[in-house]
Protein backbone atom coordinates (compact mmCIF):
# COMPACT_ATOMS: atom_id res chain seq x y z
CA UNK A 1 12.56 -31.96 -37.89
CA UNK A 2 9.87 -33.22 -35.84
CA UNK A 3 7.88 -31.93 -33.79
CA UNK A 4 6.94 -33.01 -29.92
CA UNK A 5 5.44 -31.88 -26.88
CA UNK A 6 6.94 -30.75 -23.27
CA UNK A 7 5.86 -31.01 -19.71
CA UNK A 8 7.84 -29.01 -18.43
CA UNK A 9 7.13 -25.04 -17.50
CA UNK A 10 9.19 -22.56 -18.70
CA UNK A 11 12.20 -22.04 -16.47
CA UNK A 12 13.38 -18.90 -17.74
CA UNK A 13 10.19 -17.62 -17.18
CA UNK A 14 9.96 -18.84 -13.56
CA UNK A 15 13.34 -17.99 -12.33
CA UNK A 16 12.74 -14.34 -14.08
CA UNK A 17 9.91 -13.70 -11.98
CA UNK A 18 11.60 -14.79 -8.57
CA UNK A 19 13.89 -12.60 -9.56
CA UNK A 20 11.53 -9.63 -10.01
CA UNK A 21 9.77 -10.49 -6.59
CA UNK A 22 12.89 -10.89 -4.40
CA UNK A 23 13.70 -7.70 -5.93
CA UNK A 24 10.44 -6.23 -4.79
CA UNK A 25 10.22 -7.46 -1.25
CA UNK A 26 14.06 -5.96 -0.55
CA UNK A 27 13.04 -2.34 -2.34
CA UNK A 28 9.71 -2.50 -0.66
CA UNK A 29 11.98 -2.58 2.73
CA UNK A 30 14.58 0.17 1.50
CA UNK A 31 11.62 2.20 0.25
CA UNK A 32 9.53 2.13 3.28
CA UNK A 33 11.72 1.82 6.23
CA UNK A 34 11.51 5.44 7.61
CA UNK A 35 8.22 5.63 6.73
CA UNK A 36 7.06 2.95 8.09
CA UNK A 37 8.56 3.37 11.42
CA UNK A 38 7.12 7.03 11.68
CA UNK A 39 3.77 6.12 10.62
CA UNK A 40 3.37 2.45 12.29
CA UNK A 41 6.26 2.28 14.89
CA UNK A 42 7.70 -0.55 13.28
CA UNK A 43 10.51 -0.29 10.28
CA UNK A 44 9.15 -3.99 9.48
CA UNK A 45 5.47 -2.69 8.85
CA UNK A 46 5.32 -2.92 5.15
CA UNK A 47 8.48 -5.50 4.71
CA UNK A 48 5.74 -7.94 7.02
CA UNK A 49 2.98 -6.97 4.74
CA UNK A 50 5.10 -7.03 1.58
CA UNK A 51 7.04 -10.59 2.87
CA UNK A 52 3.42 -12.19 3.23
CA UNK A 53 1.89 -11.20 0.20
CA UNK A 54 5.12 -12.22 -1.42
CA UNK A 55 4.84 -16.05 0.48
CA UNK A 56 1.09 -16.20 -0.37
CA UNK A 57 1.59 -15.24 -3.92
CA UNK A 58 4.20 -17.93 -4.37
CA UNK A 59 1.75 -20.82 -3.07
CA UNK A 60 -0.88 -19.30 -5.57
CA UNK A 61 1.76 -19.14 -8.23
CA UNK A 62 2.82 -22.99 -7.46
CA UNK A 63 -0.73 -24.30 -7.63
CA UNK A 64 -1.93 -22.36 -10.64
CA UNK A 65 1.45 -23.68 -12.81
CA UNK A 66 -0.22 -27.24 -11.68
CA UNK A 67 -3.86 -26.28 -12.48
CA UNK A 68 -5.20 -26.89 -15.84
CA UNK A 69 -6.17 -23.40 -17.45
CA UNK A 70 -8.41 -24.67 -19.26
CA UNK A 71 -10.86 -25.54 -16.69
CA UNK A 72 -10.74 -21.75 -15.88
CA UNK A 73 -12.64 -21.39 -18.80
CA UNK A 74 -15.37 -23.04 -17.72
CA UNK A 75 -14.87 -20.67 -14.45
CA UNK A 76 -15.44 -17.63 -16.69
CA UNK A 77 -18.93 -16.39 -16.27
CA UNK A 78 -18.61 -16.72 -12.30
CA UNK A 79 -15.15 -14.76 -12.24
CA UNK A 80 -17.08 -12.44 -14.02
CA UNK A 81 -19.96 -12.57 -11.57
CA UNK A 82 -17.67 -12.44 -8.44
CA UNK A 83 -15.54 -9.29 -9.51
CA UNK A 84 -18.73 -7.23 -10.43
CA UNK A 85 -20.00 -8.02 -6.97
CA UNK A 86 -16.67 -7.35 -5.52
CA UNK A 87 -16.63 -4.16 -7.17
CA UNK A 88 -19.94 -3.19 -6.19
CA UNK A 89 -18.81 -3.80 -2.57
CA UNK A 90 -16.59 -0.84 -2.49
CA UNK A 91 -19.52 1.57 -2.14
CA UNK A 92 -21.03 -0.65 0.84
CA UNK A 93 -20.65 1.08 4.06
CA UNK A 94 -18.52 -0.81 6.63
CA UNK A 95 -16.94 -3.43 3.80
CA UNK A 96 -15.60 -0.92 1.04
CA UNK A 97 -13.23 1.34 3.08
CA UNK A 98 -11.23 4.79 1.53
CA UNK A 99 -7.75 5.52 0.89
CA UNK A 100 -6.90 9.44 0.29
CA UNK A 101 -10.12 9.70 -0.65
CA UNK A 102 -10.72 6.98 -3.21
CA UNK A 103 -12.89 3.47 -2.66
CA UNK A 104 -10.79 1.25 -3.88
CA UNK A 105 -10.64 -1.42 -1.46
CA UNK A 106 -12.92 -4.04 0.72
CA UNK A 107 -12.07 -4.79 4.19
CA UNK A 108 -13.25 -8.53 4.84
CA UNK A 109 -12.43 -9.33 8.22
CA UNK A 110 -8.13 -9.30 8.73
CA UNK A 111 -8.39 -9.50 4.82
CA UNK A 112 -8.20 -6.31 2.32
CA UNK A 113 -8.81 -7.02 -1.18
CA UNK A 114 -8.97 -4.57 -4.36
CA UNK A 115 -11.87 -5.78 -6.23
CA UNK A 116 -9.99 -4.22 -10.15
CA UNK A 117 -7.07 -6.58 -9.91
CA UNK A 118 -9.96 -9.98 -9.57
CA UNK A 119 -11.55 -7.92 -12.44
CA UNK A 120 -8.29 -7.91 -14.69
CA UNK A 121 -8.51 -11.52 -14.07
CA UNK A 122 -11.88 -12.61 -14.91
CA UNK A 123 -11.44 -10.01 -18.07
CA UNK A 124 -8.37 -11.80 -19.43
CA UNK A 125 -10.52 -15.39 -18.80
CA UNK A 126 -13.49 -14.52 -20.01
CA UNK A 127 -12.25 -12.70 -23.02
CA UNK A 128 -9.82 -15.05 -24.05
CA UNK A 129 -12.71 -18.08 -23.26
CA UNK A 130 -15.28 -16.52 -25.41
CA UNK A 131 -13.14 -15.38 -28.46
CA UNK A 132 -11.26 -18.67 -28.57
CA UNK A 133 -14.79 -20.37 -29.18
CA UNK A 134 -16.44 -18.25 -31.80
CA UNK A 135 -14.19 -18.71 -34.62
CA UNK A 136 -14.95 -16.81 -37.86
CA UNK A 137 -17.63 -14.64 -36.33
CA UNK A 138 -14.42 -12.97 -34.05
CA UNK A 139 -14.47 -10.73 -37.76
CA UNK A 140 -17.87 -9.59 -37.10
CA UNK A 141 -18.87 -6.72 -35.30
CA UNK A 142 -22.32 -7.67 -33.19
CA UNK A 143 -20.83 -11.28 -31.80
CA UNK A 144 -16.61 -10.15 -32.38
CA UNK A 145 -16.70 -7.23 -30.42
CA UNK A 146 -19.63 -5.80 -29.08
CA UNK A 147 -19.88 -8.37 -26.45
CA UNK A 148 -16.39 -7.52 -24.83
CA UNK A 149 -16.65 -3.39 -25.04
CA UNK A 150 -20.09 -3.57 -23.15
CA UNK A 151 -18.09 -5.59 -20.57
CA UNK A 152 -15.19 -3.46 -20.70
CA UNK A 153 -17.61 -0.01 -20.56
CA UNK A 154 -19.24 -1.67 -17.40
CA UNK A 155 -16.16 -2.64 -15.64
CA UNK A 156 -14.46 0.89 -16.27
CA UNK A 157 -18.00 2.44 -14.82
CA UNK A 158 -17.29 0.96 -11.61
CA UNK A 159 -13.68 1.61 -11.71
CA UNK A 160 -13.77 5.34 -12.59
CA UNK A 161 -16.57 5.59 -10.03
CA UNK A 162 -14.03 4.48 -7.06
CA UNK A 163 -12.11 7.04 -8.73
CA UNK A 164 -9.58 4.89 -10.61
CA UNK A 165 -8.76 5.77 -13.91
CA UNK A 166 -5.70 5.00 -14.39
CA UNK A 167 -6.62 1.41 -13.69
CA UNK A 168 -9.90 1.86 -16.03
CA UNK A 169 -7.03 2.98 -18.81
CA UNK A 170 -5.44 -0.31 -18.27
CA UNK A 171 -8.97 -2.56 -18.93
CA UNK A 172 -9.69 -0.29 -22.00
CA UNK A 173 -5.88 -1.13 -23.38
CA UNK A 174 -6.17 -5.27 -22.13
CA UNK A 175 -9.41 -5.28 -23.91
CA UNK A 176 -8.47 -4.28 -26.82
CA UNK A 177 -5.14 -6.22 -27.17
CA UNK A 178 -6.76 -9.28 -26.63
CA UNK A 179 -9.25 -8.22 -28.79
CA UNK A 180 -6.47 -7.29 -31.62
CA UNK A 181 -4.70 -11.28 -30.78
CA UNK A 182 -7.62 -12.76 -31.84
CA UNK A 183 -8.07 -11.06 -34.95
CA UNK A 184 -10.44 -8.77 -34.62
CA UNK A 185 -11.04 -6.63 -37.89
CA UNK A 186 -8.79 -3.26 -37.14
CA UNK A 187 -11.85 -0.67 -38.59
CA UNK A 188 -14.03 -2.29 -35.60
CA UNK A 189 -11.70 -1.26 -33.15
CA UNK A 190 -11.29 1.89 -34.66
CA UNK A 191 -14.82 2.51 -34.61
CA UNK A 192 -14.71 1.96 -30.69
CA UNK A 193 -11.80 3.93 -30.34
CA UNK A 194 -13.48 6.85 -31.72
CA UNK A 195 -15.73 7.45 -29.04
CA UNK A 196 -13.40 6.08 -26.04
CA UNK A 197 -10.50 8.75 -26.99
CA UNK A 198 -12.29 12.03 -26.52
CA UNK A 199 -14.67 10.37 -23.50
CA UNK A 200 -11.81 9.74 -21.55
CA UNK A 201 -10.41 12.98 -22.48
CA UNK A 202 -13.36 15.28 -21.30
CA UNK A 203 -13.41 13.34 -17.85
CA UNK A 204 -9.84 14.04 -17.40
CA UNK A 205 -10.65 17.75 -18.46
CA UNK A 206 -13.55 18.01 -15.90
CA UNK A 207 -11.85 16.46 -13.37
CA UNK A 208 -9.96 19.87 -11.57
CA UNK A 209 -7.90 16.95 -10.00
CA UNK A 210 -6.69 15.21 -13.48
CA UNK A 211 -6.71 18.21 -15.28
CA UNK A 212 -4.21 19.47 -12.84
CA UNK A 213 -1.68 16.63 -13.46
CA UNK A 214 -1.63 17.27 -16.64
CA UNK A 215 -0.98 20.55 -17.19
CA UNK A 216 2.08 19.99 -14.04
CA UNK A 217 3.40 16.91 -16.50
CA UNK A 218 3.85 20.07 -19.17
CA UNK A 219 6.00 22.25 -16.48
CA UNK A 220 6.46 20.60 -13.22
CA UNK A 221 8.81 23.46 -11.67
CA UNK A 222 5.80 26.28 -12.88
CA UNK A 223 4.52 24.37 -8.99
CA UNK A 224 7.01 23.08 -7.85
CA UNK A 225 5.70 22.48 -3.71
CA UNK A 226 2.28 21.22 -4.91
CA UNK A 227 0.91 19.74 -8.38
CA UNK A 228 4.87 19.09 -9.85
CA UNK A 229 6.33 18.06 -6.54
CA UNK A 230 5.97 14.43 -6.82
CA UNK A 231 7.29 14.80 -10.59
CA UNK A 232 10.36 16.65 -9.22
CA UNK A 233 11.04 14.91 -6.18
CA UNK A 234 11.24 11.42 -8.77
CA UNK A 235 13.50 13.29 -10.99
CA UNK A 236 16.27 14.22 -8.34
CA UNK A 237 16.11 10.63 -7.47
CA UNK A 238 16.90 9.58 -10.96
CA UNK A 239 19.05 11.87 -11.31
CA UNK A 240 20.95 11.61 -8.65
CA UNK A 241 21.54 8.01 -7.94
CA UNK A 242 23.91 8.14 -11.13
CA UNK A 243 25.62 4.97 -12.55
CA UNK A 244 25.91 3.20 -9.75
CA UNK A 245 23.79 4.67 -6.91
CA UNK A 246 23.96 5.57 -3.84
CA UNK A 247 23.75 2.03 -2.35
CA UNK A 248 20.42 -0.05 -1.00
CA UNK A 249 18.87 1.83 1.43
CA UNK A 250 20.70 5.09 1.18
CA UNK A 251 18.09 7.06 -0.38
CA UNK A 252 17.33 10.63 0.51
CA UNK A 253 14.42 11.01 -1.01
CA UNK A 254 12.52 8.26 0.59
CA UNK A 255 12.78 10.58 3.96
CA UNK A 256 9.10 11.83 3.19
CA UNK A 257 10.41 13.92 0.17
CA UNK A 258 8.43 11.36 -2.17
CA UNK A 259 4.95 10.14 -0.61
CA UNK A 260 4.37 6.31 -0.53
CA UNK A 261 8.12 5.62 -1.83
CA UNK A 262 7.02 2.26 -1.40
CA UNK A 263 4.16 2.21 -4.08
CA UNK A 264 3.56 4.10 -7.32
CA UNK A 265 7.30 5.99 -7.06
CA UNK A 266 9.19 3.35 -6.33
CA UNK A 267 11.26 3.12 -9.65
CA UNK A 268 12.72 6.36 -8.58
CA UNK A 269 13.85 5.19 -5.30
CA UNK A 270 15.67 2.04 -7.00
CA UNK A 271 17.30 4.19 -9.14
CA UNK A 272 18.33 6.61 -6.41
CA UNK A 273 19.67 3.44 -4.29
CA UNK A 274 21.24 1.28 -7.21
CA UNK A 275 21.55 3.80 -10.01
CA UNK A 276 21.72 3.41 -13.83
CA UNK A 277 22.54 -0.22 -13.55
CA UNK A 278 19.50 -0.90 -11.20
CA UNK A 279 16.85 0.59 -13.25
CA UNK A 280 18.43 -1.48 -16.69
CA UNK A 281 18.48 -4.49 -14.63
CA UNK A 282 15.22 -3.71 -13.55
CA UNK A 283 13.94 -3.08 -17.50
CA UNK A 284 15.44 -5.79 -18.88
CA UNK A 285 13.97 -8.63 -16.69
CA UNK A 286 11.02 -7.29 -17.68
CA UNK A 287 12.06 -6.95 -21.25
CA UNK A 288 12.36 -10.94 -20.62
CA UNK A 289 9.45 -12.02 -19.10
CA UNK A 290 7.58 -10.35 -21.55
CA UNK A 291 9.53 -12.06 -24.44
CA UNK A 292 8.88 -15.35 -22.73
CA UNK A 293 5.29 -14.52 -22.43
CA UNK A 294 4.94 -13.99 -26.12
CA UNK A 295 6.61 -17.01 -27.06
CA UNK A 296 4.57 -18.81 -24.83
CA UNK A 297 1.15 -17.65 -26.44
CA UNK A 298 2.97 -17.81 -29.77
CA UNK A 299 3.55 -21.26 -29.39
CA UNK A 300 0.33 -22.84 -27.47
CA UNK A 301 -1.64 -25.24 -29.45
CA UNK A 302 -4.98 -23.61 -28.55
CA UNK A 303 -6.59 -20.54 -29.14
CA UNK A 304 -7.76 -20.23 -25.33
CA UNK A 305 -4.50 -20.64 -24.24
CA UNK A 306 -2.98 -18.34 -26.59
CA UNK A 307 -5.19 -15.46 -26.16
CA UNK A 308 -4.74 -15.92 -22.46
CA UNK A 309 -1.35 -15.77 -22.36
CA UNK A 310 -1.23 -12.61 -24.66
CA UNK A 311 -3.90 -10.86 -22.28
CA UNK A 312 -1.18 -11.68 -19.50
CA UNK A 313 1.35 -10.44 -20.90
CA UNK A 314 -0.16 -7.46 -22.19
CA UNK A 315 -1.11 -6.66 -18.47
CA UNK A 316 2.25 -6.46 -17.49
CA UNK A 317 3.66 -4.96 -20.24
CA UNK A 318 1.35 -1.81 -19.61
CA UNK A 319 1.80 -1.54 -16.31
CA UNK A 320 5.20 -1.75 -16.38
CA UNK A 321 5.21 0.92 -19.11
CA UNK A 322 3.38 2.94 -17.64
CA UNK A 323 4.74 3.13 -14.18
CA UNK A 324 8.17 3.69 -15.24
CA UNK A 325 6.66 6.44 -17.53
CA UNK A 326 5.17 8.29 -14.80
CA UNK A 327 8.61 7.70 -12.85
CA UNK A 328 10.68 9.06 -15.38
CA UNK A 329 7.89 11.96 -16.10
CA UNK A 330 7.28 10.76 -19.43
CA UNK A 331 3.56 11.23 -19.29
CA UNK A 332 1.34 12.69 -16.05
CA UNK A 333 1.08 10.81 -13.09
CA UNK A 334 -1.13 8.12 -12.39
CA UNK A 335 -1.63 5.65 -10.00
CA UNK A 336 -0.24 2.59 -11.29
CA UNK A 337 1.68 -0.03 -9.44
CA UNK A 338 4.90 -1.85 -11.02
CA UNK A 339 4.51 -5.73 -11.02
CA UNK A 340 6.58 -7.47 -8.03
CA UNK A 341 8.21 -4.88 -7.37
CA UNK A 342 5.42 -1.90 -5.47
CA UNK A 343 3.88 -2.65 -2.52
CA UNK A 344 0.30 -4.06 -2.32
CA UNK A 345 -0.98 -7.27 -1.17
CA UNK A 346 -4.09 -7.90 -3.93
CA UNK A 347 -1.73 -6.72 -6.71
CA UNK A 348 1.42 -8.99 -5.89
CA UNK A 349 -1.25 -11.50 -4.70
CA UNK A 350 -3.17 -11.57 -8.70
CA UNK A 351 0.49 -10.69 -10.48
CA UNK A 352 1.65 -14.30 -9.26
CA UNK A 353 -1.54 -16.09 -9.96
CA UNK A 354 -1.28 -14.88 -13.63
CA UNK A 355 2.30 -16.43 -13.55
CA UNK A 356 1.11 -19.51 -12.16
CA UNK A 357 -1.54 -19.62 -15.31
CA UNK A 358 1.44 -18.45 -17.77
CA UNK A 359 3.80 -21.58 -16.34
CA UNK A 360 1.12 -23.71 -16.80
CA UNK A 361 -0.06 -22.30 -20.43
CA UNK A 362 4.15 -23.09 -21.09
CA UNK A 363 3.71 -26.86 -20.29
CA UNK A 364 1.87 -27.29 -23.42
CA UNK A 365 3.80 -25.38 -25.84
CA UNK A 366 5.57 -27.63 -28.76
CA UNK A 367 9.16 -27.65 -29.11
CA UNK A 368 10.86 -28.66 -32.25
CA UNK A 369 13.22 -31.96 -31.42
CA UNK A 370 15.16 -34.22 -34.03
């Protein structure tokens, strides 16, 4: 059986992730509808919004499937440079502007951009750059992983500064699944992991607001009109949308019962609107980008390639788990956004260009032929 080369992207892959976003842009409507209208005069606010992001992304996605990755290697150290700066720009009066309270966002001009999802980029690039070049000395501790945890630590500063630690959780787990791809020695990640575990557990303890979450993930009802009210309200969504649902855009919990339907809840909603069937759909497109992913950086000829596509992947995979997690109250809530599918410009925006980079990372893979 020989073996050959293909040109061509993956089109499972591509036609899985239209899929997810057409998927996202209609929800993002049903979701957001009432609010939208109450809070912007305009039932269109975030379908506009959403729709544009959506078109944007797709451009970015087209170019980056025709852009060879590997010259974003070369790109590394400045998308490094650029998303400290950009995250740095938060705390700047008059350019970094607050959302309930957090800095999470820059305001350039008509333009808003969230500096953490151009740092999950330049994290996956860099990482993925600099491991695929050192070869045997990946084993060692000083050049293998030392490097990549200071970079980690100092991105997840910033982050947890804005506060955004849910999103810091997600560079500490990227970090070290690329880390674990390119076969890093397991005892050196332990030894980091040591230290990260009970850090990150005494700032959620100190935090009143964390803390808070966590003990309403243990007994949502003990509160049930303030810390386990979100919790609930996604529950009774679940729950009640049944097999089948209650059809798109009949959901009764979207009428201000959940906050922000649109964004971090929004798994409840679709299974409110299009039930048990909805949700599994939902799960198992996901189930098959991911699988596609992995073949992909299974199969790529290079190392850079490969641990790129992993880091990819793995960014999806965790968000996805986790936001359907928090949906189904399977751990405390946190802020995290499901791919395609929640509202938000910079994340849909960054989702696709990773897709783009995936696509093209699948043009190289080799295929066995006769």
């Amino acid at each position: 059986m020989a073996v050959k080369r293909t040109n061509s992207m993956d089109f499972t892959l591509l036609i899985t992730v239209l899929i997810l976003l057409a998927l996202g842009v209609a929800m993002v409507f049903s979701a957001s509808s009432i609010s939208s209208f109450i809070k912007h005069d305009d039932k269109y606010y975030y379908l506009k919004s959403q729709g544009t992001y959506a078109l944007l992304g797709l451009v970015a996605m087209w170019f980056f499937s025709r852009f060879n990755y590997k010259r974003l290697g070369n790109m590394s150290w400045m998308l490094v440079i650029v998303s400290m700066v950009l995250l740095v720009l938060v705390f700047v009066p008059g350019i970094g502007f607050d959302s309930h309270g957090a800095f999470r966002w820059i305001k350039l001009g008509p333009v808003r951009l969230q500096p953490s999802e151009v740092a999950k980029f330049a994290l996956v690039v860099f990482m993925s750059k600099g491991l695929s070049m050192k070869k045997e000395k990946i084993r060692t501790f000083t050049y293998g992983v030392l490097p990549y945890i200071v970079l980690m630590g100092i991105y997840c500063v910033l982050i947890i500064l804005e506060p955004n630690k849910s999103m810091a959780m997600i560079f500490v787990a990227i970090t070290f699944s690329i880390l674990f791809a390119a076969g890093t020695k397991l005892w050196h990640l332990g030894v980091w992991l040591t230290p990260i575990i009970p850090g990150a557990a005494f700032i959620m303890i100190k935090d009143h607001y964390s803390l808070l979450r966590i003990t309403s993930y243990l007994d949502p009802w003990a509160d049930p009109l303030k810390s386990g009210y979100q919790a609930i309200q996604s529950l009774l969504a679940l729950g009640s949308g049944g097999i089948f649902g209650l059809g798109l855009g009949n959901s009764r919990q979207k009428f201000f019962y959940i906050p922000e339907p649109q964004n971090d809840f929004i798994f409840a909603v679709i299974g409110e609107e299009l039930g048990f069937i909805g949700t599994a759909t939902i799960i198992v497109l996901f189930l098959l980008l991911i699988w596609r992913g992995l073949r992909i950086a299974l199969s790529c000829p290079d190392m850079f390639g490969s641990l790129m596509a992993t880091g990819i992947v793995c960014m999806v995979a965790i968000q996805v788990a986790l936001n359907i997690a928090v949906a189904t109250v399977s751990i405390p809530t946190t802020g995290v956004s499901l791919p395609f599918i929640s509202s938000g410009g910079s994340s849909l925006l960054f989702m696709m260009i990773n897709m783009g980079v995936l696509l093209n990372i699948s043009k190289t893979i080799k295929v066995n032929g006769s």
